[in-house]
Protein backbone atom coordinates (compact mmCIF):
# COMPACT_ATOMS: atom_id res chain seq x y z
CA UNK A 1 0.00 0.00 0.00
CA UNK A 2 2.75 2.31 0.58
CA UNK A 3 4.75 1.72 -2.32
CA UNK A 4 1.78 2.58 -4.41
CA UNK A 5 1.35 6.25 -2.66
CA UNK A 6 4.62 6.57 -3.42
CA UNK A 7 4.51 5.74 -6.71
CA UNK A 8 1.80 8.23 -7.15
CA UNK A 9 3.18 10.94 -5.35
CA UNK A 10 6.32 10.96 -7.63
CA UNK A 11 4.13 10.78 -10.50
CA UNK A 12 2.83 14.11 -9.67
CA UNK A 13 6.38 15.93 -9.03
CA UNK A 14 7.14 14.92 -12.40
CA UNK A 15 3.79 16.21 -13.61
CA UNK A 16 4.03 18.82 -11.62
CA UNK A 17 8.32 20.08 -12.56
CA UNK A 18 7.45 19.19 -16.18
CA UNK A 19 4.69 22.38 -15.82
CA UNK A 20 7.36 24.69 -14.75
CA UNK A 21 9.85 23.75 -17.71
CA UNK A 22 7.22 24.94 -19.78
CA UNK A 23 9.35 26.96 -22.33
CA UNK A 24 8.16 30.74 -22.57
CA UNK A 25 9.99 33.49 -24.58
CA UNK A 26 10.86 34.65 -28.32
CA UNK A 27 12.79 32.82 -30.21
CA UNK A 28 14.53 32.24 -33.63
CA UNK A 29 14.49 28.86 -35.28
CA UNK A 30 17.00 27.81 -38.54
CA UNK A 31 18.13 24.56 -39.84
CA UNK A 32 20.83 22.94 -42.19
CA UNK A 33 20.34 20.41 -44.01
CA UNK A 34 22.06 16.97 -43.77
CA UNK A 35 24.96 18.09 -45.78
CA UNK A 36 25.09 21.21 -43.58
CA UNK A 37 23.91 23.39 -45.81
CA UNK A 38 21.38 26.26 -44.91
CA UNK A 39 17.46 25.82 -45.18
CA UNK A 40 15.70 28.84 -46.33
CA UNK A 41 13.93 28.93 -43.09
CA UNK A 42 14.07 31.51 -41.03
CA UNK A 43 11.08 31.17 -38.53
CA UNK A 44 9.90 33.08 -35.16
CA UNK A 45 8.51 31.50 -32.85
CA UNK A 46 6.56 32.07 -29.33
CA UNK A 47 6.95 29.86 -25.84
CA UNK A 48 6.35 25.93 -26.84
CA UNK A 49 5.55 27.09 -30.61
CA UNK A 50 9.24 25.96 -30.90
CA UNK A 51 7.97 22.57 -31.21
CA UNK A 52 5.30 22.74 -33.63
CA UNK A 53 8.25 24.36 -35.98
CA UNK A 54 10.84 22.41 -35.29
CA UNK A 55 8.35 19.06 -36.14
CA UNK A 56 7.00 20.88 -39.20
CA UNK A 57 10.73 21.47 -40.54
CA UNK A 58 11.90 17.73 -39.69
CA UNK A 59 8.42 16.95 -41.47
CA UNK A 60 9.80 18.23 -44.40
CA UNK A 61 13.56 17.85 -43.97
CA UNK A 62 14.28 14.39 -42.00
CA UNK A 63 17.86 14.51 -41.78
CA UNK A 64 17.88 18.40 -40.99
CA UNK A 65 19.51 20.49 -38.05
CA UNK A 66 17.20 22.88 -36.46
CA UNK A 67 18.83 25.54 -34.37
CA UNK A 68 16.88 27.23 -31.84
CA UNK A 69 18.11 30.80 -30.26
CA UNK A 70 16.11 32.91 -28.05
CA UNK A 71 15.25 36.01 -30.11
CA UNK A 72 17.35 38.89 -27.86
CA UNK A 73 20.32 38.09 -27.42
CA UNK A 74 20.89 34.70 -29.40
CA UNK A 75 21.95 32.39 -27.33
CA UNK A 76 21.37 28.45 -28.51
CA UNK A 77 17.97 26.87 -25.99
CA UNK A 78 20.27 24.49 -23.93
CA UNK A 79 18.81 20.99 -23.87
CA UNK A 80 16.43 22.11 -27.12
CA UNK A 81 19.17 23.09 -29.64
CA UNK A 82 20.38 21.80 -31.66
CA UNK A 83 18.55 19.13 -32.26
CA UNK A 84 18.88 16.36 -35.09
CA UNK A 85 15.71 15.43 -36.89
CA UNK A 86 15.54 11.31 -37.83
């Protein structure tokens, strides 16, 4: 009986962290192809929007590079960027 509380009290702390990793900001999102050369895509994109781009752009390019910076200042989304499309 314990272990099961248990079990369901970590389930919510993940639940619960995942909701305050929620990304939130401006950002910039490019890609290379898989011969590392530039996609013509230059797209902006708001908070967890990153996602639906970044999917839409691997949609179309499978073995492409998508870069994510934040919009001021530029700096690469640790953890996000860059990520490898399969």
């Amino acid at each position: 009986m314990v272990r099961w509380h248990c079990r369901v009290l970590l389930v919510w702390a993940v639940v619960l962290l995942a909701g305050c990793l929620t990304m939130s900001g401006n950002y910039v999102v490019t890609a290379v192809d898989g011969q590392g050369s530039p996609l013509n895509v230059v797209s902006h994109a708001q908070g967890s929007g990153i996602y639906s781009v970044r999917n839409a752009i691997c949609a179309a390019q499978p073995k492409a590079v998508v870069t994510i910076r934040e919009r001021e200042g530029g700096k690469e989304v640790a953890g996000e960027s860059p990520y490898r499309c399969n």
